[in-house]
Protein backbone atom coordinates (compact mmCIF):
# COMPACT_ATOMS: atom_id res chain seq x y z
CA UNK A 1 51.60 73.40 -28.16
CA UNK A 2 50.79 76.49 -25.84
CA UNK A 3 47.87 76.51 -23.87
CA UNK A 4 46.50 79.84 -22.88
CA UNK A 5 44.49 79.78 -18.98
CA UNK A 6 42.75 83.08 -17.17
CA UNK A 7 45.24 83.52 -14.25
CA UNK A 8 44.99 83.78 -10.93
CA UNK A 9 46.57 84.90 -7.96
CA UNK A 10 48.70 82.36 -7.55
CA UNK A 11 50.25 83.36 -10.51
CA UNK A 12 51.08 86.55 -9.80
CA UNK A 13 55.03 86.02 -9.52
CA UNK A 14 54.98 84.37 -12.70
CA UNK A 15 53.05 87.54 -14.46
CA UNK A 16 55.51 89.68 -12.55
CA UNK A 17 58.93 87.92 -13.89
CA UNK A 18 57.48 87.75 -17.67
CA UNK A 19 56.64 91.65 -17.27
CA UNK A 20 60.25 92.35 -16.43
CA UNK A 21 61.76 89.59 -19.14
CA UNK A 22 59.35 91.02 -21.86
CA UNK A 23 60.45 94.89 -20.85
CA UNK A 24 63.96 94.07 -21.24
CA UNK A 25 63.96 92.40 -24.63
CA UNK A 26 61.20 94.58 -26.28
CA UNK A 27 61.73 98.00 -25.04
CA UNK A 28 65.26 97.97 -24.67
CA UNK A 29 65.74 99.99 -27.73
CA UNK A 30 62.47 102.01 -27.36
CA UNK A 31 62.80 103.69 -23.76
CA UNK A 32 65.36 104.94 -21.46
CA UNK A 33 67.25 102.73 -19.33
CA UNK A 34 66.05 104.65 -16.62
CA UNK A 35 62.58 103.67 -17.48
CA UNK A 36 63.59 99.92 -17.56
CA UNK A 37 65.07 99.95 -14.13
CA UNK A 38 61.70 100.57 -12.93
CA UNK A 39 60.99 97.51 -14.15
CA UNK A 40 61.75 94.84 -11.22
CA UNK A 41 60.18 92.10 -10.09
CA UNK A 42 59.54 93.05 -7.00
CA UNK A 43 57.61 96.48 -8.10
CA UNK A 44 55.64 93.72 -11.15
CA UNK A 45 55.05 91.24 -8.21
CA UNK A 46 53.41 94.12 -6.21
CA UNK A 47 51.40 95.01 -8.81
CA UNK A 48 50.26 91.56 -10.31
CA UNK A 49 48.92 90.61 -6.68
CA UNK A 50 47.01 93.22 -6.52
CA UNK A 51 45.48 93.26 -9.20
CA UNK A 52 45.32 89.25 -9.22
CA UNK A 53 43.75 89.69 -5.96
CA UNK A 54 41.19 92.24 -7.11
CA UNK A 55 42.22 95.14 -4.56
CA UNK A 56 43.42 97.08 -7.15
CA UNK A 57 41.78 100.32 -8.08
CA UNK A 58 39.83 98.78 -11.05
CA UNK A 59 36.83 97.15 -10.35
CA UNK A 60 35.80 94.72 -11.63
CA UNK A 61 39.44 93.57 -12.14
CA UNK A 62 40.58 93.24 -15.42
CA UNK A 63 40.84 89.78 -17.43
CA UNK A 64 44.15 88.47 -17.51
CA UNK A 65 45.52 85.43 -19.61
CA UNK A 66 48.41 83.56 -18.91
CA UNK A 67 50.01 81.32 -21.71
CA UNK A 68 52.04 78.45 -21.15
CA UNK A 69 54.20 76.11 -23.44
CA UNK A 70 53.51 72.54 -23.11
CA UNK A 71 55.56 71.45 -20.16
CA UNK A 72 54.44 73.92 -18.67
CA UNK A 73 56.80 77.16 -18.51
CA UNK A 74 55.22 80.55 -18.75
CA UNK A 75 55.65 82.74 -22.08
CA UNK A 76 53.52 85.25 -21.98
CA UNK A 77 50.66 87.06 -20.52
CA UNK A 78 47.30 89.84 -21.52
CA UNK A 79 45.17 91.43 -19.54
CA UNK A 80 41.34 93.79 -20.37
CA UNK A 81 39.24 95.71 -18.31
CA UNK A 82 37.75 98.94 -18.03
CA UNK A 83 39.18 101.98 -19.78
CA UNK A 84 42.08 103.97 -17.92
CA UNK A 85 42.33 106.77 -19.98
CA UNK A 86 40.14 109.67 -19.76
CA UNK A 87 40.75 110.66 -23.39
CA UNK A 88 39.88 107.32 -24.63
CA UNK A 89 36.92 106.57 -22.32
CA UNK A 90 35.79 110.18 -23.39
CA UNK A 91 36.02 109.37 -27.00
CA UNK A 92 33.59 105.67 -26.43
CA UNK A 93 36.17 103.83 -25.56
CA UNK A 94 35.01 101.63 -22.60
CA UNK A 95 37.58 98.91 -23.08
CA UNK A 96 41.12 98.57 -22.61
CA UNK A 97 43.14 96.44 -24.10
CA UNK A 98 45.68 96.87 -20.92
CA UNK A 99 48.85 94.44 -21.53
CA UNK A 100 50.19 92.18 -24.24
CA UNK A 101 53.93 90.80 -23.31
CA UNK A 102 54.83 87.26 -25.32
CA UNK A 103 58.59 86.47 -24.60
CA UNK A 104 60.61 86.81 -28.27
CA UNK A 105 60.76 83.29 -28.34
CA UNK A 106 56.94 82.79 -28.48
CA UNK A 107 56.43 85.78 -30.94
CA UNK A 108 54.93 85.13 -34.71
CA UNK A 109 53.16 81.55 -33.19
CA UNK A 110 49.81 82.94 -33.26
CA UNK A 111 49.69 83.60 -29.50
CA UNK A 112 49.68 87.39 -29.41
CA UNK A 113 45.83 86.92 -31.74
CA UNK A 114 44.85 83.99 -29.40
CA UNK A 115 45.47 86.74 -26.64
CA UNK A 116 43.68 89.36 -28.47
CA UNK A 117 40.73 87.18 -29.22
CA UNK A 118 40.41 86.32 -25.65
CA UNK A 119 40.58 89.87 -24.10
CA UNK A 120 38.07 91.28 -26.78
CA UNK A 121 35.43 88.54 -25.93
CA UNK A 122 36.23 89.45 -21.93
CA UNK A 123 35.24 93.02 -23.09
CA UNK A 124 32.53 91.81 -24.64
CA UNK A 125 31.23 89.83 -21.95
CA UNK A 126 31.01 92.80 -19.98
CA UNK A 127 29.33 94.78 -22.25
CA UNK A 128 32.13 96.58 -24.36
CA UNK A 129 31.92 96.77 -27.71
CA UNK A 130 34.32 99.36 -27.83
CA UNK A 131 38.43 99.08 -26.90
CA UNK A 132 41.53 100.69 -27.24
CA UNK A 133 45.21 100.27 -26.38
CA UNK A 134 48.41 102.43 -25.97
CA UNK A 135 51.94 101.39 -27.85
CA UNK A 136 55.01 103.20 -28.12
CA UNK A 137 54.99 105.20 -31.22
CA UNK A 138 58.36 103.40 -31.98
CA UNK A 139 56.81 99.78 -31.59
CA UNK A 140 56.59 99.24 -35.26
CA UNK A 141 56.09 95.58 -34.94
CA UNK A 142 53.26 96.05 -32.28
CA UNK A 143 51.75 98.40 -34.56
CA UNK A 144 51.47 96.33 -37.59
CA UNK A 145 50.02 93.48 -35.16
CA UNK A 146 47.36 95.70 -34.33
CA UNK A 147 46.66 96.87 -37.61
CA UNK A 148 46.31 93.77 -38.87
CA UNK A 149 43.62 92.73 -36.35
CA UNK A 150 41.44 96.15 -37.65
CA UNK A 151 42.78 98.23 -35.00
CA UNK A 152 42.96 101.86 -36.34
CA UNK A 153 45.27 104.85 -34.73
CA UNK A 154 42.41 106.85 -33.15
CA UNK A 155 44.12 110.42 -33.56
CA UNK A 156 44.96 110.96 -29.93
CA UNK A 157 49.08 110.77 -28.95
CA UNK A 158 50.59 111.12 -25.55
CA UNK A 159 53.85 110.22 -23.78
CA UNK A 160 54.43 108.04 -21.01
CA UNK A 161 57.04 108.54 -18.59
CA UNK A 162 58.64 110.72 -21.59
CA UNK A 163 58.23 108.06 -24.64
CA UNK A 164 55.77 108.81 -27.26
CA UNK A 165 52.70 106.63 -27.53
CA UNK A 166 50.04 106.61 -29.90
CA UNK A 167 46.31 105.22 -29.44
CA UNK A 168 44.90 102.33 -31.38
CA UNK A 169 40.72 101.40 -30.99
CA UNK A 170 38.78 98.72 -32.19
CA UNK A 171 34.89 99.44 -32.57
CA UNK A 172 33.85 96.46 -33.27
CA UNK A 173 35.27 93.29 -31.98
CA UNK A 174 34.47 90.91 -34.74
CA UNK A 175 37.65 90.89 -36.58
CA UNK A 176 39.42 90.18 -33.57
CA UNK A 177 36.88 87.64 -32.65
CA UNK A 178 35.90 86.16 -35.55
CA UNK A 179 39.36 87.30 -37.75
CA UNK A 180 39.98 86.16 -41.41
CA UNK A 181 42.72 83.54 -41.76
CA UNK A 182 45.75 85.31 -41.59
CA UNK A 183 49.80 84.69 -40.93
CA UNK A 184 50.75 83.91 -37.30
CA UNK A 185 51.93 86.58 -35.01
């Protein structure tokens, strides 16, 4: 059984250690080792306390979920707010779906939609109706996940830190929220 819980601060060194684990086993393949190195906890623990601890420069702070196994060790983690991207917000895109990292182990259990659900109704809670995400053009697996929730490349492509990305959206929420039955992921 995993149980999925908003986080909270105290759990910011937790986030930050997943975030590196999930980088190394999912993009190793899809970006630059240099890229990865960037990747440590102490740079993730920086960032996941302050954004945990709402001084980041997004306010209000983003949602972020933190799923957990039974006894109790951490496997993954998601996290929506407030569009980041210019393009995207330009475009109607209020929300962002901002992170989605699910050790390998806990992949294709039905945790990455759980995740999903939870950060579209945290956008919709605020008001958003409308949300997007970034994924490495490469991410084929990602992609498909997305695609199967109704998310639809929105036309706009970009790179970050050098590795393509493409743009998914969602405008409207209900086949995250409410989905059809479906296959785990």
């Amino acid at each position: 059984m995993i149980a999925i819980r908003p986080a909270t601060l105290e759990d910011a060194e937790t986030i930050a250690a997943l975030h590196v684990a999930a980088w190394a086993e999912t993009y190793a393949a899809l970006a630059p080792a240099e890229v990865l190195a960037d990747y440590t906890l102490e740079t993730r623990l920086a960032q996941w306390r302050e954004t945990l601890g709402g001084a980041g420069p997004q306010q209000p702070p983003p949602s972020v979920f933190l799923a957990l196994r039974e006894h109790g060790g951490a496997i993954g983690f998601a996290a929506s707010g407030a569009q980041q991207s210019d393009i995207l917000g330009q475009r109607g895109y209020a929300g962002e779906f901002q992170a989605i990292y699910l050790l390998k182990e806990a992949q294709r259990q039905g945790v990455g939609r759980r995740f999903m659900h939870m950060m579209a109704k945290a956008l919709r809670e605020r008001g958003i109706e409308w949300g997007s995400l970034w994924v490495l053009r490469h991410n084929f697996t990602a992609r498909r996940f997305y695609e199967k929730l109704g998310g639809r490349k929105i036309g706009v492509e970009g790179a970050w830190r050098g590795v393509p990305e493409v743009a998914y959206g969602w405008r409207d929420f209900g086949l995250i929220i409410d989905p059809p039955p479906a296959e785990p992921w």
